[in-house]
N, C-alpha and C. Protein backbone atom coordinates (compact mmCIF):
# COMPACT_ATOMS: atom_id res chain seq x y z
N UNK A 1 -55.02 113.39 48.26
CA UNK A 1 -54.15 113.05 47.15
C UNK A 1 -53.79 111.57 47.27
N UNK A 2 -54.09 111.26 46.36
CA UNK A 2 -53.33 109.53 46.07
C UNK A 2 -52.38 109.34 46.17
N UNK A 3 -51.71 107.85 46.50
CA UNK A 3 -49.87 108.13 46.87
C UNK A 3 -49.88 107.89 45.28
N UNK A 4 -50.06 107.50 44.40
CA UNK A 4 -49.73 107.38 43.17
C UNK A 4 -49.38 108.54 42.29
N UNK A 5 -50.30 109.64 42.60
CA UNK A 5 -49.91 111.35 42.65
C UNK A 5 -48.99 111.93 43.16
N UNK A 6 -48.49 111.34 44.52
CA UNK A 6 -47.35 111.99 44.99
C UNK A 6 -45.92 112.11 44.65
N UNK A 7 -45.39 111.34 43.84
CA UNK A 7 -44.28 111.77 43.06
C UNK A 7 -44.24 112.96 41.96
N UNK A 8 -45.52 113.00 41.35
CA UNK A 8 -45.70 113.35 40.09
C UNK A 8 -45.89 114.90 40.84
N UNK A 9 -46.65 114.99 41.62
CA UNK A 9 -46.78 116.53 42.48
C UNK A 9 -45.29 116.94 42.56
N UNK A 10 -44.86 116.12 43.69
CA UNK A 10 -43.27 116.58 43.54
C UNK A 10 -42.37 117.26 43.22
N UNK A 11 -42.69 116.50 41.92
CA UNK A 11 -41.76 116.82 40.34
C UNK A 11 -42.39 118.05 40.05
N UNK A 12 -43.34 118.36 40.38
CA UNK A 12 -44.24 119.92 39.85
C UNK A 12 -43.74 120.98 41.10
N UNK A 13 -43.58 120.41 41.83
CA UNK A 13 -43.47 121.08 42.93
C UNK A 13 -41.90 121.60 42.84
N UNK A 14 -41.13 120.46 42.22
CA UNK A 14 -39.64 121.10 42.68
C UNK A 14 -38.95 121.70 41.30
N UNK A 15 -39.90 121.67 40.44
CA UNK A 15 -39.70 122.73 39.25
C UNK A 15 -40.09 124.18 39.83
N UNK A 16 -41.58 124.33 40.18
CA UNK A 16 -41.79 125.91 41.06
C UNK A 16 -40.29 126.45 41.72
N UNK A 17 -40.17 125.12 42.40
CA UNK A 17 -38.96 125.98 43.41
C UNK A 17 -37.37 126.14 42.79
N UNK A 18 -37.27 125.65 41.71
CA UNK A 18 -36.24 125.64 41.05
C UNK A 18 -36.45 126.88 40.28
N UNK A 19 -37.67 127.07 39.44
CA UNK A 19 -37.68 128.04 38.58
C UNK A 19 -37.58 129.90 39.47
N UNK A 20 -38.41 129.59 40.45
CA UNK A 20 -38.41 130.71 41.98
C UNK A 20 -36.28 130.79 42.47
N UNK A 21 -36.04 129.85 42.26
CA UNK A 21 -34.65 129.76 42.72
C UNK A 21 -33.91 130.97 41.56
N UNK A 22 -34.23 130.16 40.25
CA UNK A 22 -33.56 130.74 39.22
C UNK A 22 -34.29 132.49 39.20
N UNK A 23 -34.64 132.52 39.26
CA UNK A 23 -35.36 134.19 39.34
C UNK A 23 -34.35 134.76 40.12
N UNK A 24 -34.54 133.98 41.12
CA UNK A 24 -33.65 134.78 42.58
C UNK A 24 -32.28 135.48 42.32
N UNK A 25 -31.65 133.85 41.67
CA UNK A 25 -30.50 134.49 41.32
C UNK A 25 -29.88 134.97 40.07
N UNK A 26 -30.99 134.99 39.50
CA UNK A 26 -30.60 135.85 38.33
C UNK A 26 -30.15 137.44 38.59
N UNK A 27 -31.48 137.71 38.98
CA UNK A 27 -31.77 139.33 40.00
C UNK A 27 -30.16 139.46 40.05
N UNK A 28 -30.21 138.14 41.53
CA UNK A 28 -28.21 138.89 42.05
C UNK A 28 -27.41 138.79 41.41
N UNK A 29 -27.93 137.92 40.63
CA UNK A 29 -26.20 137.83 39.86
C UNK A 29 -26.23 138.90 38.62
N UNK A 30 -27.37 139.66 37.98
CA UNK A 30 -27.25 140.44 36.96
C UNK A 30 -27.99 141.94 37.64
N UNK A 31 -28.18 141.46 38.26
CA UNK A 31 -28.74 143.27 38.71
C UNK A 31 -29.91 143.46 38.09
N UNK A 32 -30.86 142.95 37.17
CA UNK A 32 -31.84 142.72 36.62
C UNK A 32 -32.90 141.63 37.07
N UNK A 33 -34.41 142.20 37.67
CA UNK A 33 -35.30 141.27 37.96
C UNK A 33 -35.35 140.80 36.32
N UNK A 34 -35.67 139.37 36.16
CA UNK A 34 -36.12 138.62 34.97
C UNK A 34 -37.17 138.97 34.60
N UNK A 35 -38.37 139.58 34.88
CA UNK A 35 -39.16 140.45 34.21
C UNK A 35 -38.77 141.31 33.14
N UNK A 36 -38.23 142.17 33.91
CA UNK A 36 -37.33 143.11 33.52
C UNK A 36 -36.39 143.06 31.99
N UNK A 37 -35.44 142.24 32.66
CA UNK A 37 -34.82 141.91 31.15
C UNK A 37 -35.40 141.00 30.37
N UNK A 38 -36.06 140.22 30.02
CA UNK A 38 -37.10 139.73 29.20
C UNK A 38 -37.32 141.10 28.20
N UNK A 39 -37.95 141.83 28.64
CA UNK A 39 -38.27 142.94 28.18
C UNK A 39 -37.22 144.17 27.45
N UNK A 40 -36.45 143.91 28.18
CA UNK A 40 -34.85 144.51 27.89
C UNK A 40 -34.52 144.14 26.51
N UNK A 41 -34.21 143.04 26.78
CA UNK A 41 -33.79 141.94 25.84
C UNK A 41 -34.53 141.84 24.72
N UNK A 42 -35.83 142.01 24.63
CA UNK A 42 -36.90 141.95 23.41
C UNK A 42 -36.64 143.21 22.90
N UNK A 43 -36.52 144.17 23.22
CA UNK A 43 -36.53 145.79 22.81
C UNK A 43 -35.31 145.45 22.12
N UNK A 44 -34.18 145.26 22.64
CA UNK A 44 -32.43 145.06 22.00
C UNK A 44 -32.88 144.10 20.53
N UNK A 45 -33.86 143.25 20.74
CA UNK A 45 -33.43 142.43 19.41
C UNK A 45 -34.53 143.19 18.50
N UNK A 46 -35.80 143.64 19.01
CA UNK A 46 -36.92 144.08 18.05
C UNK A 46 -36.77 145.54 17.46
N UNK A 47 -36.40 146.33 18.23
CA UNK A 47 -35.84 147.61 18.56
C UNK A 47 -37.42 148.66 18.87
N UNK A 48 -37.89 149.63 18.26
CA UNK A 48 -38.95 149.97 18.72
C UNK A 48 -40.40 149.12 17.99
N UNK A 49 -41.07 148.71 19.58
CA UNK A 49 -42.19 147.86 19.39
C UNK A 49 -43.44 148.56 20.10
N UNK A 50 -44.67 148.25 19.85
CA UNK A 50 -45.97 148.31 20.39
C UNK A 50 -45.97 147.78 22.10
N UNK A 51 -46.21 147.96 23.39
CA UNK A 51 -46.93 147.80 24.27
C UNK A 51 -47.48 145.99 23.79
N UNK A 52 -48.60 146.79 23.14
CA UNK A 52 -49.28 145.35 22.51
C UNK A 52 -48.57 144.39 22.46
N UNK A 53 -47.45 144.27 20.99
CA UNK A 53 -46.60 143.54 20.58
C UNK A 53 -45.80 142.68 21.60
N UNK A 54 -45.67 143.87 22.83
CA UNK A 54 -44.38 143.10 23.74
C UNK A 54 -45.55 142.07 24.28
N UNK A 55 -46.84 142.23 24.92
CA UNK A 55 -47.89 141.08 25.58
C UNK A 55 -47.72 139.93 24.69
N UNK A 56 -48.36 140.35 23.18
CA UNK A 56 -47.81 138.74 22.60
C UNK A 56 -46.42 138.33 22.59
N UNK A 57 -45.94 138.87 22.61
CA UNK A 57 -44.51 138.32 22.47
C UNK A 57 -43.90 137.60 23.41
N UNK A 58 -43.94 138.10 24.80
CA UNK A 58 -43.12 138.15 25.81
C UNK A 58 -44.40 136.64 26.90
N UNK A 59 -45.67 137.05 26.25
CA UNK A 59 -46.94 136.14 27.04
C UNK A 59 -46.79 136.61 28.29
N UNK A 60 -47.20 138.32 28.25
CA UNK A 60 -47.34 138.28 29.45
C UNK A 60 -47.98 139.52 29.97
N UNK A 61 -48.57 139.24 31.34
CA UNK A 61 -49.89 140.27 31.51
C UNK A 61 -49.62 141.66 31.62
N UNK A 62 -51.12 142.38 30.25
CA UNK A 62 -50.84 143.54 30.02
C UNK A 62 -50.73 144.59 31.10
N UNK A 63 -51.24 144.44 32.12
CA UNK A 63 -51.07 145.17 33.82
C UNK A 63 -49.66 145.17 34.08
N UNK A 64 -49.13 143.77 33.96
CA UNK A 64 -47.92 143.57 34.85
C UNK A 64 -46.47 144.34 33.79
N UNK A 65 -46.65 144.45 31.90
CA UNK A 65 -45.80 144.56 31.38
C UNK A 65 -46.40 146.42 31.56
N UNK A 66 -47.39 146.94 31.68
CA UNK A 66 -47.36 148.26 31.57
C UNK A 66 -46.78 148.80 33.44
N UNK A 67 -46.92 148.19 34.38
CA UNK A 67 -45.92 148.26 35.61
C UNK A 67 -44.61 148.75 35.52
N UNK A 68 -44.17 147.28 34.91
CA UNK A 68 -42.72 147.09 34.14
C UNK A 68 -41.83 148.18 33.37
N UNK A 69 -42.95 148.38 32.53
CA UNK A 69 -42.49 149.74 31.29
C UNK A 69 -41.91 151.46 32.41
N UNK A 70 -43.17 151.32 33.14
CA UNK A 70 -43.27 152.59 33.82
C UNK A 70 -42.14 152.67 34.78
N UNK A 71 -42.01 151.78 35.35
CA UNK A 71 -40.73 151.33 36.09
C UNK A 71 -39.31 151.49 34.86
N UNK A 72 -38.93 151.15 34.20
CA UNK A 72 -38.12 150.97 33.34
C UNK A 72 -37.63 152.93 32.26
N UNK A 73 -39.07 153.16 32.45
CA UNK A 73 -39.05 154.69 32.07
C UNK A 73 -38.63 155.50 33.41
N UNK A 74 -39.04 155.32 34.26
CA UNK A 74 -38.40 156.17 35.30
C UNK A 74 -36.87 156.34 35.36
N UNK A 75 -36.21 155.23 34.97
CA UNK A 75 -34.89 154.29 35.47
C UNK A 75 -34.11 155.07 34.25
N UNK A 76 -34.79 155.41 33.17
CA UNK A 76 -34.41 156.04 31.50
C UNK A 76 -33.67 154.78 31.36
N UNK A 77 -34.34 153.56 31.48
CA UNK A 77 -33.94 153.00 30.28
C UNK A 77 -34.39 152.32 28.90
N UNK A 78 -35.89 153.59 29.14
CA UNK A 78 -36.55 153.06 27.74
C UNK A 78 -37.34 154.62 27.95
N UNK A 79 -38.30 154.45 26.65
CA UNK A 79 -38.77 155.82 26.10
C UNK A 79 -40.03 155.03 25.38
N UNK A 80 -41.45 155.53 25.77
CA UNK A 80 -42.39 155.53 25.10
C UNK A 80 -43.12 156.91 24.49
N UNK A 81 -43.83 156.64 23.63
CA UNK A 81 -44.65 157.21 22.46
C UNK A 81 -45.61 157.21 21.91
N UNK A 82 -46.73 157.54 21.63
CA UNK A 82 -47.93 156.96 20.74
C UNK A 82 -47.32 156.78 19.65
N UNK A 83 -47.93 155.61 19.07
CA UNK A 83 -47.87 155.15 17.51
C UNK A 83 -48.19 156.20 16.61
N UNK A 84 -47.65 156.43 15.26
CA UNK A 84 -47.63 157.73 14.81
C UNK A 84 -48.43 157.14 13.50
N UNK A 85 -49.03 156.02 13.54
CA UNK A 85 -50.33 155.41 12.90
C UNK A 85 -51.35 154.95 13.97
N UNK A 86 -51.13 155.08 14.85
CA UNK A 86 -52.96 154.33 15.44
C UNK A 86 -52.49 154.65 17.04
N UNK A 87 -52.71 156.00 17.10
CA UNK A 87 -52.74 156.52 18.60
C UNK A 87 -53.23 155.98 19.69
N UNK A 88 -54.01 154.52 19.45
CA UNK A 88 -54.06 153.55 20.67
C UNK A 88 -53.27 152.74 20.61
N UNK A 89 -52.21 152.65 20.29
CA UNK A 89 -50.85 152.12 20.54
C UNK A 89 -49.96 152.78 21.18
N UNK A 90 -48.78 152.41 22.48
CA UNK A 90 -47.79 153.38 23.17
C UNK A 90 -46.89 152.51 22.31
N UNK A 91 -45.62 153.02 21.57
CA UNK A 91 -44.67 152.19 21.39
C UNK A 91 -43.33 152.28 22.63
N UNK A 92 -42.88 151.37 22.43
CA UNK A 92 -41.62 151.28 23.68
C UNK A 92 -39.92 151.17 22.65
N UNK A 93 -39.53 151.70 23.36
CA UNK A 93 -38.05 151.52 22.56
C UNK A 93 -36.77 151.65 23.66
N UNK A 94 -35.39 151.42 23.36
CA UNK A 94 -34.78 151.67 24.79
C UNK A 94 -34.00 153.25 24.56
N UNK A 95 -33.46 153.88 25.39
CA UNK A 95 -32.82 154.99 25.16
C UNK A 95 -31.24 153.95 25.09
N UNK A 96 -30.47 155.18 24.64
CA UNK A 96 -28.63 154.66 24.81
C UNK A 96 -28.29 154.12 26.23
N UNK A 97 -28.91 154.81 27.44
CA UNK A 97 -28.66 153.48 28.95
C UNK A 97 -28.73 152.20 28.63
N UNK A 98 -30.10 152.00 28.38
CA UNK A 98 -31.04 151.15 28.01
C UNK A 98 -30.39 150.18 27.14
N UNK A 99 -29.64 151.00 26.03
CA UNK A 99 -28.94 150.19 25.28
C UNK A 99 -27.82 149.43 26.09
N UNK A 100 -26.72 150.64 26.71
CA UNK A 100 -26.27 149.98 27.70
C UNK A 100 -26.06 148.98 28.53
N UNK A 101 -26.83 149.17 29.20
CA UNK A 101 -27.23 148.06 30.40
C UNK A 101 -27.24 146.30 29.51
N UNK A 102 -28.36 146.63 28.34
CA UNK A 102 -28.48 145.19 27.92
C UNK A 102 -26.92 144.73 27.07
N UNK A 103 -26.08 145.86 26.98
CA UNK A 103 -25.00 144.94 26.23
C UNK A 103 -23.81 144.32 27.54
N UNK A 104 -23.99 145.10 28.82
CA UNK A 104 -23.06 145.07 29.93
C UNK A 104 -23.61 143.61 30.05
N UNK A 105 -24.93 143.50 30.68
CA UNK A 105 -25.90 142.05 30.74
C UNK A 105 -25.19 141.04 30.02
N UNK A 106 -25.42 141.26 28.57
CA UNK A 106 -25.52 139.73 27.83
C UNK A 106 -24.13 139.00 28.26
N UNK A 107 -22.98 139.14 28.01
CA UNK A 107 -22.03 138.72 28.65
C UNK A 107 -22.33 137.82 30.17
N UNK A 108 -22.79 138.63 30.90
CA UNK A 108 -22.59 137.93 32.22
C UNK A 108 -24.09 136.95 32.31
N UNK A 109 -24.84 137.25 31.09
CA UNK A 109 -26.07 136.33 31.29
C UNK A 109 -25.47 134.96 30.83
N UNK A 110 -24.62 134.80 29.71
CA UNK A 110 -23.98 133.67 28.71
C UNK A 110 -23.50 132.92 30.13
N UNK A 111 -22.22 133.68 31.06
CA UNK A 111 -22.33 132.94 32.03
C UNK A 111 -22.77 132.90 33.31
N UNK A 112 -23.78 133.23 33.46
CA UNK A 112 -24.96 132.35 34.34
C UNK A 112 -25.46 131.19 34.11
N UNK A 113 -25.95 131.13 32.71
CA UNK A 113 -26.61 129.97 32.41
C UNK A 113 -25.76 128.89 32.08
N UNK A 114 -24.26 129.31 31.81
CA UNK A 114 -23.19 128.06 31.88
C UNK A 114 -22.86 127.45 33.13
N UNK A 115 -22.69 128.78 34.17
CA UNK A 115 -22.51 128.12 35.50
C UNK A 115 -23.81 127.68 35.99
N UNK A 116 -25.01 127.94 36.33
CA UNK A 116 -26.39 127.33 36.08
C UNK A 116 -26.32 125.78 36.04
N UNK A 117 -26.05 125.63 34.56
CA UNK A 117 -26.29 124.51 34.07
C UNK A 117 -24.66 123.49 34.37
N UNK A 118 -23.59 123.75 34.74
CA UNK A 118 -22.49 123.16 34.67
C UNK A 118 -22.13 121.62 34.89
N UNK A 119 -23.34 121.70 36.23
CA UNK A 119 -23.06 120.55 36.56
C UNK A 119 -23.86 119.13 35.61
N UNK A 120 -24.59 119.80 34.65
CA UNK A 120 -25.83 119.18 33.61
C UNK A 120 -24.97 118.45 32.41
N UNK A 121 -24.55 117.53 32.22
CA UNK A 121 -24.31 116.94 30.50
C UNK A 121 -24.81 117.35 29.18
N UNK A 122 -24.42 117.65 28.25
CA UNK A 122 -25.01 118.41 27.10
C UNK A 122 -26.11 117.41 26.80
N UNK A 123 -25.88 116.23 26.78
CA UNK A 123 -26.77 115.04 26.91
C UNK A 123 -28.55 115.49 27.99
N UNK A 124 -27.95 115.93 29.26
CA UNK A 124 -28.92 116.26 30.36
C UNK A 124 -29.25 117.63 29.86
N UNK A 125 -29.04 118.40 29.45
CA UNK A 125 -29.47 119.34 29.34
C UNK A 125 -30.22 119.04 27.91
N UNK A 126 -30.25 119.00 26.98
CA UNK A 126 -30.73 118.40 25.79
C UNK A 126 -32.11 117.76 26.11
N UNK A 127 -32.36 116.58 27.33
CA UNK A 127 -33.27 115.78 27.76
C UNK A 127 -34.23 116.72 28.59
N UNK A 128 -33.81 117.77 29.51
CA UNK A 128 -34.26 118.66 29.62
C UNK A 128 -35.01 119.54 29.00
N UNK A 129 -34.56 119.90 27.80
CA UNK A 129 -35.74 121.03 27.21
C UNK A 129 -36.61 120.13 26.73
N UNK A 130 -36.18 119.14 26.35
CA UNK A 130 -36.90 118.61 25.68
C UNK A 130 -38.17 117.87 26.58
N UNK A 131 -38.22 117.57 27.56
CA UNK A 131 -39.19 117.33 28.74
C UNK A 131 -39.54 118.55 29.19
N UNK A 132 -39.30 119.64 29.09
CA UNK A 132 -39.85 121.06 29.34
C UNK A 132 -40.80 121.18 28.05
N UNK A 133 -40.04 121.04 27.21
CA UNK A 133 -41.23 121.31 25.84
C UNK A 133 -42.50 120.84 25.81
N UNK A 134 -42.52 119.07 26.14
CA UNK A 134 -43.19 118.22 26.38
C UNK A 134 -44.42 119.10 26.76
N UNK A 135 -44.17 119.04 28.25
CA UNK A 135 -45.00 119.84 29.15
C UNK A 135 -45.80 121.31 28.94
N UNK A 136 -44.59 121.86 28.21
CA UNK A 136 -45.41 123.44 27.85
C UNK A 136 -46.35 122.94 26.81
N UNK A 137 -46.24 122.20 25.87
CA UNK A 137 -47.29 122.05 24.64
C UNK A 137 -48.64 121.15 25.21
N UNK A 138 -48.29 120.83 26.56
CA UNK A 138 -49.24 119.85 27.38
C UNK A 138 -50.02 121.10 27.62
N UNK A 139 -49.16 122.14 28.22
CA UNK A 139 -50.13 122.62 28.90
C UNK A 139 -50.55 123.84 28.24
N UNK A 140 -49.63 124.48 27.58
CA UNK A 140 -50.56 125.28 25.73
C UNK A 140 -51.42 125.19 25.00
N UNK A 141 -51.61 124.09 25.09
CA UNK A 141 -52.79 123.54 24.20
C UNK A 141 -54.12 123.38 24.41
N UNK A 142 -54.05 123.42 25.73
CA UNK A 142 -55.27 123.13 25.99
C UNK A 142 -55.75 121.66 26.20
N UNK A 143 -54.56 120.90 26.59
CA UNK A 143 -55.14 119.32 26.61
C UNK A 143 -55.38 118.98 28.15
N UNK A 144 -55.20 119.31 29.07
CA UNK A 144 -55.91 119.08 30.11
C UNK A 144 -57.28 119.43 30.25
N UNK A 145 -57.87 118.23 31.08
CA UNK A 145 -59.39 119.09 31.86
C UNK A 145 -59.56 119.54 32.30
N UNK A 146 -60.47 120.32 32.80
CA UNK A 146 -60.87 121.39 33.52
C UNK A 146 -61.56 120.52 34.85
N UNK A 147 -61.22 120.56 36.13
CA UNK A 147 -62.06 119.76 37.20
C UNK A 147 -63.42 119.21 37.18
N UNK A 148 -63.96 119.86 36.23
CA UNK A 148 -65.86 119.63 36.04
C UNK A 148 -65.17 118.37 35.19
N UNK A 149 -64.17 117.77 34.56
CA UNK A 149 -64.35 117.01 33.51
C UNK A 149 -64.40 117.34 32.50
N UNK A 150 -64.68 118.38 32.09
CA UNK A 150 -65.38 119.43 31.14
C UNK A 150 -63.52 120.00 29.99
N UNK A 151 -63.43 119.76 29.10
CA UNK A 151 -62.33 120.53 28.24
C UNK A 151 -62.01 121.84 29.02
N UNK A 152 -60.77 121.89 29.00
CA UNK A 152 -60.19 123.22 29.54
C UNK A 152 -60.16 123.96 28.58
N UNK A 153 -60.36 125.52 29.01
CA UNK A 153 -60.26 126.69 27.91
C UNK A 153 -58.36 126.71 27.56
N UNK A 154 -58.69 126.81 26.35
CA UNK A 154 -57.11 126.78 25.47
C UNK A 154 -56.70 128.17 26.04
N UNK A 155 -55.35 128.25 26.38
CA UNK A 155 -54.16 128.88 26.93
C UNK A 155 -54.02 130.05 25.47
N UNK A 156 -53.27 130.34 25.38
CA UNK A 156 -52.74 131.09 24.42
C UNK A 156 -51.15 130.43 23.65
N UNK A 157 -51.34 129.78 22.64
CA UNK A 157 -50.41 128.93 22.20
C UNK A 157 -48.79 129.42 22.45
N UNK A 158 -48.28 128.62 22.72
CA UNK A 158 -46.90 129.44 22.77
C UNK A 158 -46.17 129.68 21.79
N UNK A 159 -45.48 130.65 21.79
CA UNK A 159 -45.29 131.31 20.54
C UNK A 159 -43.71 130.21 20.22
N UNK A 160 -43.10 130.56 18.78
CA UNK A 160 -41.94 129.91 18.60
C UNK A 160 -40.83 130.01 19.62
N UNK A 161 -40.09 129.13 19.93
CA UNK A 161 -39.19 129.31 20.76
C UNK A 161 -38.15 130.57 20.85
N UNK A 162 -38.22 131.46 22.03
CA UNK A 162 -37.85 132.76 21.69
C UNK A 162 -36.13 132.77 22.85
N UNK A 163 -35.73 133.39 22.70
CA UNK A 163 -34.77 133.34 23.66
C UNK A 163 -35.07 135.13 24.58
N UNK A 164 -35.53 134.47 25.92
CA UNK A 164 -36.23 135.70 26.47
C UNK A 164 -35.26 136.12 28.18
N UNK A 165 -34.68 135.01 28.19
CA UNK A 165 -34.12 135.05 29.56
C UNK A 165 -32.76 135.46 29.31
C-alpha cells in the first residue's frame, strides 16, 4: 500500500469499526440485533409483505432474511403464509407481540440515536449523511473498477432513502 493510501484506508477502516460498534450497541441498548429490527420495523410500516419484497427493500441477502424470518417466527413475533395469488411467494406480517415489541422499541430507538449522535452539531451531522451518501452512490453505482481495470459489475441501486434502523 502507498503511504498516499494510507489515510484514505483509515477512514474506511474506522467507519467498519464504528458501524460494528453501532450494531453492538444497538443489540444492548434495545434488545434487538439490527438485523432484526430492520425487519421489524419494515413489517410495522408496510404491514403484510412478500419474503421477496422485504430482499428488495431491506437489500438484503435472501438466505440471511429467510434465517431472520424463521428466527423471528419461533420468537411469535411474526407469522408467515403463502401468497393467496402466487403460491411462490411466503408473505410475512407481525403478530400483536410483534406489534408490541416494535412500539416498546421506537421510543428508546429515537433515543439512541440522539445520545449516539449528541456529541455531533446539527451542522456535523448534516455533513455526515451527506458524505455517507456521497459514498453509497460511489459505490451503488457501479463506478469503481474492478482490479483487472475492467468496469465493475453494478451493485443493486440503492433504493430511496428508507428509514431502516
Amino acid at each position: 500500500m502507498m503511504p498516499a493510501e494510507l489515510p484514505a484506508f483509515k477512514v474506511i477502516q474506522k467507519l467498519g469499526r464504528t458501524y460494528r460498534a453501532m450494531l453492538s450497541s444497538f443489540d444492548a441498548s434495545l434488545g434487538q440485533p439490527l438485523p432484526r429490527w430492520r425487519i421489524l420495523l419494515a413489517l410495522h410500516q408496510q404491514g403484510e409483505v412478500s419474503q421477496k419484497q422485504l430482499v428488495e427493500d431491506l437489500r438484503i441477502d435472501p438466505a440471511a432474511l429467510t434465517r431472520q424470518v424463521k428466527a423471528m417466527q419461533n420468537l411469535g413475533l411474526i407469522v408467515r403464509r403463502p401468497d393467496e395469488r402466487d403460491n411462490r411467494l411466503t408473505n410475512v406480517s407481525l403478530t400483536q407481540q410483534g406489534i408490541d415489541v416494535v412500539l416498546q422499541i421506537l421510543p428508546r430507538r429515537a433515543a439512541f440515536f440522539d445520545q449516539m449522535l449528541s456529541d455531533l452539531s446539527a451542522d456535523d451531522v448534516e455533513t455526515l449523511g451527506r458524505l455517507l451518501d456521497k459514498l453509497e452512490r460511489r459505490l451503488s453505482t457501479g463506478m469503481l473498477d474492478a482490479p483487472s481495470g475492467k468496469s465493475g459489475g453494478r451493485l443493486r441501486a440503492a433504493s430511496p432513502s428508507t428509514d431502516t434502523a
